[in-house]
C-alpha atoms as a PDB file:
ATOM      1  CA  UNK A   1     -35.389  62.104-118.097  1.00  0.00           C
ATOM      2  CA  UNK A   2     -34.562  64.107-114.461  1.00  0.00           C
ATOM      3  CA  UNK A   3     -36.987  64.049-111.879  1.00  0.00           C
ATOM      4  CA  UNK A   4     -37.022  66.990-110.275  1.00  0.00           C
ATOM      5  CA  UNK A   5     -37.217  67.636-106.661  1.00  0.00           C
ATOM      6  CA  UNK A   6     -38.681  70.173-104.231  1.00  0.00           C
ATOM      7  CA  UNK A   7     -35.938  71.921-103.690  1.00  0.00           C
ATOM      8  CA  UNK A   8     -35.156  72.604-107.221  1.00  0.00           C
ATOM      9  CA  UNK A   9     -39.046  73.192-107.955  1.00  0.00           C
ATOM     10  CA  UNK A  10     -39.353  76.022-105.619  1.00  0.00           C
ATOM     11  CA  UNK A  11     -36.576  78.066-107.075  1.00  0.00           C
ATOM     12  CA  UNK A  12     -37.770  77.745-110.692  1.00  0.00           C
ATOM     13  CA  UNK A  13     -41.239  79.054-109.025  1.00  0.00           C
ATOM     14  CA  UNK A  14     -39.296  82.120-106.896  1.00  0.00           C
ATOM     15  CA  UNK A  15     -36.275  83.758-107.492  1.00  0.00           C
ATOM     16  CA  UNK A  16     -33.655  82.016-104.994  1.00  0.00           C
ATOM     17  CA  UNK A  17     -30.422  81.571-105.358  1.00  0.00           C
ATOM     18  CA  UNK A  18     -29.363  79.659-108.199  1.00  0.00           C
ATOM     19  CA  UNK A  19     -32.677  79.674-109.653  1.00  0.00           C
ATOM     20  CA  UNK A  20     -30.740  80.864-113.155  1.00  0.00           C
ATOM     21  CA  UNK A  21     -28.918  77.552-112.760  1.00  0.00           C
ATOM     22  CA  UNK A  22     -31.493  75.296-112.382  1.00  0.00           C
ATOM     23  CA  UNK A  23     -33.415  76.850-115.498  1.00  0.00           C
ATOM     24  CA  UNK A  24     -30.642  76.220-117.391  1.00  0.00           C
ATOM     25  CA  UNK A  25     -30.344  72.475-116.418  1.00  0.00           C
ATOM     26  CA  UNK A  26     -33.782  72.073-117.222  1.00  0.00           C
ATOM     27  CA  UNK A  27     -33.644  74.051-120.645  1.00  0.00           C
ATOM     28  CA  UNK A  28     -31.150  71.466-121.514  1.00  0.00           C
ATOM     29  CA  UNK A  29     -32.747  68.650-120.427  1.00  0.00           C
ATOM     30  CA  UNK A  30     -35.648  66.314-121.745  1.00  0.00           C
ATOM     31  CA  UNK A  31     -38.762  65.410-119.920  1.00  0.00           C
ATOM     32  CA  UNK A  32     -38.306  67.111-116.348  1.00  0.00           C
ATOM     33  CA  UNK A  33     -40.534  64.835-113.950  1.00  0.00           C
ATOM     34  CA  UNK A  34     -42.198  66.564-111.538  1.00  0.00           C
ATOM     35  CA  UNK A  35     -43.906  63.945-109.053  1.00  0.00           C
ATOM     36  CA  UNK A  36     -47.323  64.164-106.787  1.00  0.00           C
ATOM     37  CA  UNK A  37     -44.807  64.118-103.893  1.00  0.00           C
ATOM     38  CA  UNK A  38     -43.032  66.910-105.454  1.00  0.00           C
ATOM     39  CA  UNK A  39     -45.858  68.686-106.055  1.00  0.00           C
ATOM     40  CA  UNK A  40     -47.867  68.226-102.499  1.00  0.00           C
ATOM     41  CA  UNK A  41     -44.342  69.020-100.758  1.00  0.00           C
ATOM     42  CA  UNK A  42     -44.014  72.173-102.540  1.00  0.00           C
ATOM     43  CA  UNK A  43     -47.637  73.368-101.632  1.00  0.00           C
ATOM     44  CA  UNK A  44     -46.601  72.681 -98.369  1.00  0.00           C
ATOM     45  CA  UNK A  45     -43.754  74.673 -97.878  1.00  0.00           C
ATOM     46  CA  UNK A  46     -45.298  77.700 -99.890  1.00  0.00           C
ATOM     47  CA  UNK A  47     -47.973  77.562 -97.176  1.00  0.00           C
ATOM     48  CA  UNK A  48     -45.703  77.131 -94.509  1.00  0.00           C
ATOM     49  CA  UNK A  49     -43.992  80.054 -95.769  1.00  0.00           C
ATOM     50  CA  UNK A  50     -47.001  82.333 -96.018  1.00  0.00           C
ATOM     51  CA  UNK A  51     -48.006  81.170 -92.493  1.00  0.00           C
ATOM     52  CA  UNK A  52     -44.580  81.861 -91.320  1.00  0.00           C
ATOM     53  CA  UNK A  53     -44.623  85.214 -92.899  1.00  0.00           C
ATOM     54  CA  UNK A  54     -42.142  84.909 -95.957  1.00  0.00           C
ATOM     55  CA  UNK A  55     -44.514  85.493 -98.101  1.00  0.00           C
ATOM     56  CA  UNK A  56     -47.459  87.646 -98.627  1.00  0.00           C
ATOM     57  CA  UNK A  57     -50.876  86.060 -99.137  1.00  0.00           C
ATOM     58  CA  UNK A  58     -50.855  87.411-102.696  1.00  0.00           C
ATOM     59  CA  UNK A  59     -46.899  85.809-103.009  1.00  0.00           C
ATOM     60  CA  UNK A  60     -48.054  82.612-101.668  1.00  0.00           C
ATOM     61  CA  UNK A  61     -51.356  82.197-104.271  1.00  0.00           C
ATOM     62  CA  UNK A  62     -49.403  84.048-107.516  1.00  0.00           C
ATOM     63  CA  UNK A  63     -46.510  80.860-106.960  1.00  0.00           C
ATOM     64  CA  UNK A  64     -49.453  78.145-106.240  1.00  0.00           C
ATOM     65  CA  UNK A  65     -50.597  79.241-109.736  1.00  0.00           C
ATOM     66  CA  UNK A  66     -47.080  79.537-111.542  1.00  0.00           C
ATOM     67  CA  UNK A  67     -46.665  75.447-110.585  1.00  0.00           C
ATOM     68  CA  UNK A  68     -50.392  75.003-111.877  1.00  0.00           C
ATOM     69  CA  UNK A  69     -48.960  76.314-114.969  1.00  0.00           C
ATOM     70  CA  UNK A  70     -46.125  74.483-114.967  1.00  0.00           C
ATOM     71  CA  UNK A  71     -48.351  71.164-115.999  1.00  0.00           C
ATOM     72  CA  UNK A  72     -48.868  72.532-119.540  1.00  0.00           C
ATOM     73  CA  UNK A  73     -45.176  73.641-120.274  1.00  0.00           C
ATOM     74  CA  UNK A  74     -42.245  71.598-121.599  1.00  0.00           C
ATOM     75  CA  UNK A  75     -39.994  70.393-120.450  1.00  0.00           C
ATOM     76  CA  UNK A  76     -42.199  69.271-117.511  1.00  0.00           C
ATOM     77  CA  UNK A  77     -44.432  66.397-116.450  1.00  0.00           C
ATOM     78  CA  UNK A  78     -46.371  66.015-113.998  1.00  0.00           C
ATOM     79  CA  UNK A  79     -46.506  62.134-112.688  1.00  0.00           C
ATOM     80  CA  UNK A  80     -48.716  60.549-110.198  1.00  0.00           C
ATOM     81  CA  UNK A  81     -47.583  57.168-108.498  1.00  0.00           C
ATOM     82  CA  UNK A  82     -48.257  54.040-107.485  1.00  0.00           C
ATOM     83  CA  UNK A  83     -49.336  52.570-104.395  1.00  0.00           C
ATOM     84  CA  UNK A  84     -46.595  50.827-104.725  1.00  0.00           C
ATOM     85  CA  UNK A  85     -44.558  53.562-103.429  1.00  0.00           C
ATOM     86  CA  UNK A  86     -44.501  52.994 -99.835  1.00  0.00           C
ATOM     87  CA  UNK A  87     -43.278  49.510-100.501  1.00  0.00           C
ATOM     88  CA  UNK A  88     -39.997  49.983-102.755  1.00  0.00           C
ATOM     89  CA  UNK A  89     -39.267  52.656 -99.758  1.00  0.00           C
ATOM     90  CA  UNK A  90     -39.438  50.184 -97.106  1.00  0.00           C
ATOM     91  CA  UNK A  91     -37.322  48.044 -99.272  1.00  0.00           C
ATOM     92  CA  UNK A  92     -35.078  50.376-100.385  1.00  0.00           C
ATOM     93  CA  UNK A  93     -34.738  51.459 -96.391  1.00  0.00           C
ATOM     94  CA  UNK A  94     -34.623  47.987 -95.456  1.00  0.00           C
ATOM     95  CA  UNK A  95     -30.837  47.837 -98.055  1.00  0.00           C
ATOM     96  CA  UNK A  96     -29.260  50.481 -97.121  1.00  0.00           C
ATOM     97  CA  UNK A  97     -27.581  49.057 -94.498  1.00  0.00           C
ATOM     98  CA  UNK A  98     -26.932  51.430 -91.295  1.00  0.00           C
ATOM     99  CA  UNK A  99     -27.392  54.755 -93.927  1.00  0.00           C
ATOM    100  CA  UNK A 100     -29.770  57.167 -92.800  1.00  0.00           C
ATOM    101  CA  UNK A 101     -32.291  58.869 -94.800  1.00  0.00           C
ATOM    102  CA  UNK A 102     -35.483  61.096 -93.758  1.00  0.00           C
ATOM    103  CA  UNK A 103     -38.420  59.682 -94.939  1.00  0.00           C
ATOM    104  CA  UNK A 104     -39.752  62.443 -97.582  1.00  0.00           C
ATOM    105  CA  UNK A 105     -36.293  61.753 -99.003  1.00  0.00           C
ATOM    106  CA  UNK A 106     -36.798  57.959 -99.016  1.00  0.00           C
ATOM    107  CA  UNK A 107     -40.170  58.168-101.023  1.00  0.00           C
ATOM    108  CA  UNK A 108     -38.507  60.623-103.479  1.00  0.00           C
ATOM    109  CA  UNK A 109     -36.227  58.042-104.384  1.00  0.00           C
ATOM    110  CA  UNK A 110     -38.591  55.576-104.566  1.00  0.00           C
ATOM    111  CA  UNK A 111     -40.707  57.481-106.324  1.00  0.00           C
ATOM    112  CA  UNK A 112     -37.595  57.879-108.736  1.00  0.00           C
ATOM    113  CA  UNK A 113     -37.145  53.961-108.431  1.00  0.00           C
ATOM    114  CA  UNK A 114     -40.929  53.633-109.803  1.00  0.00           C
ATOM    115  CA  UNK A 115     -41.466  56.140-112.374  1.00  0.00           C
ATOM    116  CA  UNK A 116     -38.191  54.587-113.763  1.00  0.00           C
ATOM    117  CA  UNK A 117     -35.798  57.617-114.124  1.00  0.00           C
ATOM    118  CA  UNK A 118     -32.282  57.422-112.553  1.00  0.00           C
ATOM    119  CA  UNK A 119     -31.366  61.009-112.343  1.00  0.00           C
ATOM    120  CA  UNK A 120     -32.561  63.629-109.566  1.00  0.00           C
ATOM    121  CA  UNK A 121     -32.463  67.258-109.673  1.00  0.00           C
ATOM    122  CA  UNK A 122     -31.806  68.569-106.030  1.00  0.00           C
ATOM    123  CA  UNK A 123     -30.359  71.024-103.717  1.00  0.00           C
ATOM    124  CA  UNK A 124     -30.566  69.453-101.209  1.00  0.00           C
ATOM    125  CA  UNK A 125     -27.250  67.728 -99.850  1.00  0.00           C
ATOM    126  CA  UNK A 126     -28.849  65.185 -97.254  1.00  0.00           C
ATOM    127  CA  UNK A 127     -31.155  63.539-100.894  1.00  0.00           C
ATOM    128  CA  UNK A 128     -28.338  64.269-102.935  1.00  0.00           C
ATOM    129  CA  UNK A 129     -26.187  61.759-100.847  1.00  0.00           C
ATOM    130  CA  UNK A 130     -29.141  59.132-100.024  1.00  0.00           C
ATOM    131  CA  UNK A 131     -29.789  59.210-104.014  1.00  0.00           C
ATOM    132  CA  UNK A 132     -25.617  58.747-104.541  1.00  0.00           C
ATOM    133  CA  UNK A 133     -25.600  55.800-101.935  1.00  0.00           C
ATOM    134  CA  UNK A 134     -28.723  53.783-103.725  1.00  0.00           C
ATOM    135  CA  UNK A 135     -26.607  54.523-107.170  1.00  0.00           C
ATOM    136  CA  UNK A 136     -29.193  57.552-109.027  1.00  0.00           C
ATOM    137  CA  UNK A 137     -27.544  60.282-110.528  1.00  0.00           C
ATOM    138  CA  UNK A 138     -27.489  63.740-109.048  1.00  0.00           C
ATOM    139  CA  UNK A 139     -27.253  66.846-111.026  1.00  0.00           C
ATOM    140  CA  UNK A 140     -26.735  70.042-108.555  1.00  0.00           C
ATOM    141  CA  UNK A 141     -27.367  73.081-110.781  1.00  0.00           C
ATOM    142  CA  UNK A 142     -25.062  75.770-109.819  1.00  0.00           C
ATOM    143  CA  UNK A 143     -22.796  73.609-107.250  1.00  0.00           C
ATOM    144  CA  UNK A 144     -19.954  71.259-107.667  1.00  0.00           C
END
C-alpha cells in the first residue's frame, strides 16, 4: 500500500510536471490510499487556485469532479480516519526531538501512522524529509 499525498494527488488530477511519473508509480503500485486529509487539502488548493486565478471556474469544478471519480477507480481508496488522529500527531511531534514539521505535514504522517501504511507518495521535500526522519518510506516519482 502507498498513501498518497496532496501533492502527488493534484498532478494525477492536472497536467503538472511529472504528472506522467506519478501515474506510472501508481500503475505499478497496489492499493493507492488517498486520505480525508488528502482529499479536503486538495479541494482546498483547487479553490485557492480558482480564487487566485489559475484556474477558470469551469477548470476548478471539471478537476473537483475528476477526484470524485477517482473513488470508484483502482488503484485508489479513499480512507477516512480516526479521531485518533490528532493524538498520534501530538505524539509523534512530541518524539521528534528539536525536528520541525508543519502541521498538515504532521497529520499526514499520522494519518499514515493510523491507517497502517508505511510508504508516502509526495513531492513535496519538507514531508518527504519529516516522513524519512519518523522512518516511512518515500517514493518521489520522477526525482532522485
Amino acid at each position: 500500500m502507498l498513501y498518497a499525498d496532496t501533492s502527488c494527488l493534484l498532478k494525477v488530477l492536472r497536467p503538472e510536471p511529472l504528472s506522467e511519473a506519478v501515474w506510472k508509480a501508481i500503475n505499478e503500485e497496489g492499493p493507492v490510499i488517498v486520505s480525508v486529509l488528502a482529499e479536503l487539502e486538495t479541494l482546498v488548493r483547487l479553490k485557492g487556485d480558482w480564487s487566485g486565478g489559475v484556474l477558470t471556474r469551469n477548470q476548478w469544478r471539471q478537476t473537483e469532479a475528476r477526484l470524485g471519480l477517482l473513488k470508484s477507480w483502482s488503484p485508489f481508496e479513499f480512507r477516512t480516519l480516526p479521531a485518533a488522529l490528532f493524538q498520534t500527531a501530538l505524539r509523534q511531534h512530541r518524539n521528534s526531538g528539536n525536528k520541525q514539521c508543519r502541521s498538515l505535514d504532521r497529520l499526514h504522517l499520522a494519518a499514515l501512522e493510523e491507517l497502517k501504511v508505511s510508504r508516502l507518495m509526495t513531492h513535496d521535500d519538507a514531508q518527504a524529509k519529516a516522513a524519512i526522519e519518523v522512518g516511512f518510506e518515500v517514493i518521489r516519482p520522477g526525482r532522485v
